[in-house]
Protein backbone atom coordinates (compact mmCIF):
# COMPACT_ATOMS: atom_id res chain seq x y z
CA UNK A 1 -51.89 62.08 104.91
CA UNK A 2 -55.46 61.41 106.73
CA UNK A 3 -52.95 59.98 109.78
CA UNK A 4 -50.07 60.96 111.76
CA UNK A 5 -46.89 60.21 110.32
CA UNK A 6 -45.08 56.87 111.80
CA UNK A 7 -41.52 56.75 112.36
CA UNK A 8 -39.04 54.03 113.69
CA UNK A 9 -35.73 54.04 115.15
CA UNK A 10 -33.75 51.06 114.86
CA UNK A 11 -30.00 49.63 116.17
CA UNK A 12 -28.30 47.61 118.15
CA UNK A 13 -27.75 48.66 121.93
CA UNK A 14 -24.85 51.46 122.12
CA UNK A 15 -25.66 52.65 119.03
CA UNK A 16 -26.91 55.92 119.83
CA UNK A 17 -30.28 56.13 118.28
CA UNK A 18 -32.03 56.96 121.66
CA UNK A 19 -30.14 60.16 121.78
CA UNK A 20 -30.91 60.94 118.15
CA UNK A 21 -34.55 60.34 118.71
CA UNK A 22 -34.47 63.13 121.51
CA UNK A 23 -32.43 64.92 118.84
CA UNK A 24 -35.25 64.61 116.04
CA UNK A 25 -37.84 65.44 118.52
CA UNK A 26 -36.82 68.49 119.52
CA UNK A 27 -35.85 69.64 115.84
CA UNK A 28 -39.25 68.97 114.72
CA UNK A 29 -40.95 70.76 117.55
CA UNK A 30 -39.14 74.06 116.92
CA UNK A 31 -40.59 73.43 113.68
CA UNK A 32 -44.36 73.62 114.73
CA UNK A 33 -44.88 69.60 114.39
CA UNK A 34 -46.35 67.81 116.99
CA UNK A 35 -44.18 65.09 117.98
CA UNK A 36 -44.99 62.04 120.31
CA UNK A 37 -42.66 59.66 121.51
CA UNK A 38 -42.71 56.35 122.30
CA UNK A 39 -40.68 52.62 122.77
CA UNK A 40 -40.92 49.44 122.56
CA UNK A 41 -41.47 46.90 124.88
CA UNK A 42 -43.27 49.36 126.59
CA UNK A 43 -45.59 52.51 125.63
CA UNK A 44 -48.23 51.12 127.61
CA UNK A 45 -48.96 49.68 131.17
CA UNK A 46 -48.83 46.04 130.46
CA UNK A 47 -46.31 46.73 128.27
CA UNK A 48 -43.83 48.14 130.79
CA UNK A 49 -44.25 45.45 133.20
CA UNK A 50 -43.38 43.02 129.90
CA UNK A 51 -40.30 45.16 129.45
CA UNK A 52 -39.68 44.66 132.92
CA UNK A 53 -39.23 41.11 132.70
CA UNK A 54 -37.91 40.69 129.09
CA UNK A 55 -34.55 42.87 130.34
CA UNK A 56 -34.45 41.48 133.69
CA UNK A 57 -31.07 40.39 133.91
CA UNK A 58 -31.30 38.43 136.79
CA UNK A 59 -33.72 35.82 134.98
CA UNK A 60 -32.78 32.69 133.99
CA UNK A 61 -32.09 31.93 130.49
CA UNK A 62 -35.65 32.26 128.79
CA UNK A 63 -36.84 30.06 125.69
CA UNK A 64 -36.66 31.82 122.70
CA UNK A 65 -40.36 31.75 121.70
CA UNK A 66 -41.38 32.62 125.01
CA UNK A 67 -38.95 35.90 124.47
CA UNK A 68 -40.61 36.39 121.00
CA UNK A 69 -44.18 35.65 122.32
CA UNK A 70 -43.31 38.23 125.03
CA UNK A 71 -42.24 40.78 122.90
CA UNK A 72 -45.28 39.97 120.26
CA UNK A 73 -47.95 40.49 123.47
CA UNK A 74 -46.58 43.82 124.52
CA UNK A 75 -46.47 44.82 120.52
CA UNK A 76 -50.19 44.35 120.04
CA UNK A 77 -50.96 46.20 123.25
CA UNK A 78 -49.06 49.02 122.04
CA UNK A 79 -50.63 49.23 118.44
CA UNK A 80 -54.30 48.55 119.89
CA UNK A 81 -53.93 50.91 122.92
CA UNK A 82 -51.75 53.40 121.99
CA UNK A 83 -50.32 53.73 118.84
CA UNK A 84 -53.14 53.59 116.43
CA UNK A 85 -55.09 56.22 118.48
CA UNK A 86 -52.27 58.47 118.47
CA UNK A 87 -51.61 58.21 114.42
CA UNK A 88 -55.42 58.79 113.86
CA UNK A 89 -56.60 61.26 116.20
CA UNK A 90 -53.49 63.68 116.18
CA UNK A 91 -51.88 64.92 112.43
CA UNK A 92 -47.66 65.18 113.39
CA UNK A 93 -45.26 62.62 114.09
CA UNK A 94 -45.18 59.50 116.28
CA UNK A 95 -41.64 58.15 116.82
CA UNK A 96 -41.42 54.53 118.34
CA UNK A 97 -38.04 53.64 119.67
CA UNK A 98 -37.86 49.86 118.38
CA UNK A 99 -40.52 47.89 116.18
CA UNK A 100 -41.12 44.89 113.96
CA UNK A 101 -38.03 45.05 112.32
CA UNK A 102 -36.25 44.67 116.22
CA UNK A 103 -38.21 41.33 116.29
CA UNK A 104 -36.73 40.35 112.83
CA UNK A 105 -33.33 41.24 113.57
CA UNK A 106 -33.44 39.93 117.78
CA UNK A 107 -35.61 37.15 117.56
CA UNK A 108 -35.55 35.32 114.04
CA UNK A 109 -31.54 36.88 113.68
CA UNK A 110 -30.22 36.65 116.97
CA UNK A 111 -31.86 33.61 118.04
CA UNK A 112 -31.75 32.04 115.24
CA UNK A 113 -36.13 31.64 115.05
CA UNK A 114 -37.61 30.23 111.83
CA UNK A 115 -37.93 33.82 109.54
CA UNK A 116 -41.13 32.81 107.97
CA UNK A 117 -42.76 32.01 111.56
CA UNK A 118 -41.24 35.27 113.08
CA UNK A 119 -42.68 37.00 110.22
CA UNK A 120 -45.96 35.87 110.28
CA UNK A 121 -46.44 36.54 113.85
CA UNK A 122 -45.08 40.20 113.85
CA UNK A 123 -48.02 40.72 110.96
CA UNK A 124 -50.20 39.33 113.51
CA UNK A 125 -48.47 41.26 116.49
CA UNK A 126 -48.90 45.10 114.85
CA UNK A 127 -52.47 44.26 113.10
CA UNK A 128 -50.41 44.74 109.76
CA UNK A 129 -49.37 48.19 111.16
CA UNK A 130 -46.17 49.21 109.36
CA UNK A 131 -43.89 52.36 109.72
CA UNK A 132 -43.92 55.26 107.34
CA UNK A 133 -40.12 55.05 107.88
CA UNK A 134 -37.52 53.41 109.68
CA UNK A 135 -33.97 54.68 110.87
CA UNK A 136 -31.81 52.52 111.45
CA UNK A 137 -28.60 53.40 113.13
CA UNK A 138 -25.58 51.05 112.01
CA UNK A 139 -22.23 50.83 114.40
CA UNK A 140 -19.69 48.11 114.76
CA UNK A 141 -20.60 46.31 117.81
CA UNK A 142 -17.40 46.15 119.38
CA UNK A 143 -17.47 50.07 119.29
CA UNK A 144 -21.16 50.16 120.21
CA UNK A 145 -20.61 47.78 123.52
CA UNK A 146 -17.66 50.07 124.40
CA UNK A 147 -20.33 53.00 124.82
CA UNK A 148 -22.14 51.04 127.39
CA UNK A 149 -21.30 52.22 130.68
CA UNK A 150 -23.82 51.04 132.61
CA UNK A 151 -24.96 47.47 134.00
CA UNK A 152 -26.25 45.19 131.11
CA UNK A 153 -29.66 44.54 130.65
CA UNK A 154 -30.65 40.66 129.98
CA UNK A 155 -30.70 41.29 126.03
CA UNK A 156 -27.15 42.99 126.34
CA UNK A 157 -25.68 40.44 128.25
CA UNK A 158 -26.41 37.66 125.12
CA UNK A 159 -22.68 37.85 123.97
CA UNK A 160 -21.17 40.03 121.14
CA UNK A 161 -21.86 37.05 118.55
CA UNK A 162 -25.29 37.64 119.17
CA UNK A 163 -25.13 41.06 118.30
CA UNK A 164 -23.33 40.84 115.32
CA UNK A 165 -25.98 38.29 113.80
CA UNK A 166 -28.67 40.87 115.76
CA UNK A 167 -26.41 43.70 113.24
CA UNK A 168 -26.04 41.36 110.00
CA UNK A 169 -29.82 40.99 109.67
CA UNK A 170 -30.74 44.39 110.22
CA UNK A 171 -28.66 45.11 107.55
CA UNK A 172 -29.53 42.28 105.15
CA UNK A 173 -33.63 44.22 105.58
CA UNK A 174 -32.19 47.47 105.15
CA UNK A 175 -30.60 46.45 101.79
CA UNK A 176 -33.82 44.88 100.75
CA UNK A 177 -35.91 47.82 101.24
CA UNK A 178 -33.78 50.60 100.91
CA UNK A 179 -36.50 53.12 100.63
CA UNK A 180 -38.26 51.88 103.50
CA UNK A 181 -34.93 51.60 106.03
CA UNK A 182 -32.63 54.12 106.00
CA UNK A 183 -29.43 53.30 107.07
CA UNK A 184 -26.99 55.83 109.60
CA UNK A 185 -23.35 55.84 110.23
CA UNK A 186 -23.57 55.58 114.00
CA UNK A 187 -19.81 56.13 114.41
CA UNK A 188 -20.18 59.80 113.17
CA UNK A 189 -20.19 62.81 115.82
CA UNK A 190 -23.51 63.22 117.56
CA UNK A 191 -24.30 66.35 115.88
CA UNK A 192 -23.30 65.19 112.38
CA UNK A 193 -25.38 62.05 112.50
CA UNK A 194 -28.22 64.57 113.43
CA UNK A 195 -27.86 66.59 110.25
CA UNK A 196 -27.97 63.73 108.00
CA UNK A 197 -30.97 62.40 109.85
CA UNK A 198 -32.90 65.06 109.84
CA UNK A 199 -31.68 65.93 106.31
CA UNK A 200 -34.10 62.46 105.52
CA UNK A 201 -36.68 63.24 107.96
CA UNK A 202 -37.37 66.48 106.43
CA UNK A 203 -37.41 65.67 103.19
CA UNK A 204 -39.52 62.29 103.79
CA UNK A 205 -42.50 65.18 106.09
CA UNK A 206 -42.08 67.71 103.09
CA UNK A 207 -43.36 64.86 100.46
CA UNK A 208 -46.14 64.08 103.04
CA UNK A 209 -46.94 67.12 103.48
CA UNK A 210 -46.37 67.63 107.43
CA UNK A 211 -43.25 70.55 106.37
């Protein structure tokens, strides 16, 4: 490729994919590939103070579009001041911890948002910037809620029917694009998961030629 190689996690919150992304990191550096890491809201200045507010759980209830619009704002600061310069001036792997396809499944799933609308405005959002491939870590909610020991965040504290529409409609993508998305059994043991992930992840870099 004439670019760094693009990589998303995806999942709902408890699923575990933050810990695999550390996992996958470190795998592919004692390979000899540069890895850098990054999330979403966030990656950038204004897009940590965004983050700040979107999981502020001591805000009022916020509008839905406002949340999207949020989330949209800090998006195209990321891709314009951080993400594109990474995937063109360095040649390994960028791995963003949340993208698009969290806007699909939060804002247009969860809150119920008008698809074609949500859709339109993530184009708009990433400047048409789309991942080389996404992981996306699947786990029953109930179970993934249960790993949470910690105070919720705003976005956790929506209600576990939330979720499980947040859950259906990452799925409902993933089965859509099934060589895009790559679907994980969060609910295997830590080290497990790991294997089959980077079992894809190498095999994805070898036909790319970054292994």
């Amino acid at each position: 490729m004439n670019r760094g190689v693009f990589i998303v996690f995806e999942g709902i919150e408890g699923s575990g994919k933050s810990t695999q992304i550390q996992m996958l990191a470190q795998a592919l550096r004692e390979k000899g590939v540069a890895v850098d890491l990054t999330r979403e809201p966030g990656g950038t200045e204004v897009g940590e103070k965004i983050r700040e507010v979107l999981l502020d759980s001591q805000l009022e209830e916020m509008h839905p579009r406002t949340e999207l619009l949020l989330y949209l704002a800090a998006r195209s600061e990321h891709v314009a001041k951080r993400i594109r310069r990474i995937l063109h001036t360095e040649k390994g792997v960028l791995i963003c911890d949340r993208y698009t396809l969290s806007t699909l499944a939060y804002q247009a799933g969860g809150r119920d948002l008008p698809v074609k609308d949500v859709a339109r405005l993530c184009k708009f959002g990433s400047a048409g910037l789309e991942p080389d491939l996404t992981i996306l870590v699947d786990l029953d909610v109930e179970e993934a809620f249960a790993r949470l020991n910690r105070p919720h965040d705003r976005l956790e504290q929506a209600g576990l029917d939330f979720h499980k529409k947040v859950r259906k409609t990452y799925l409902e993508y993933a089965r859509r694009a099934p060589k895009k998305i790559k679907v994980f059994d969060g609910a295997k043991e830590v080290q497990m998961l790991h294997e089959d992930i980077k079992n894809t992840v190498w095999e994805f870099l070898t036909r790319k030629g970054v292994l």
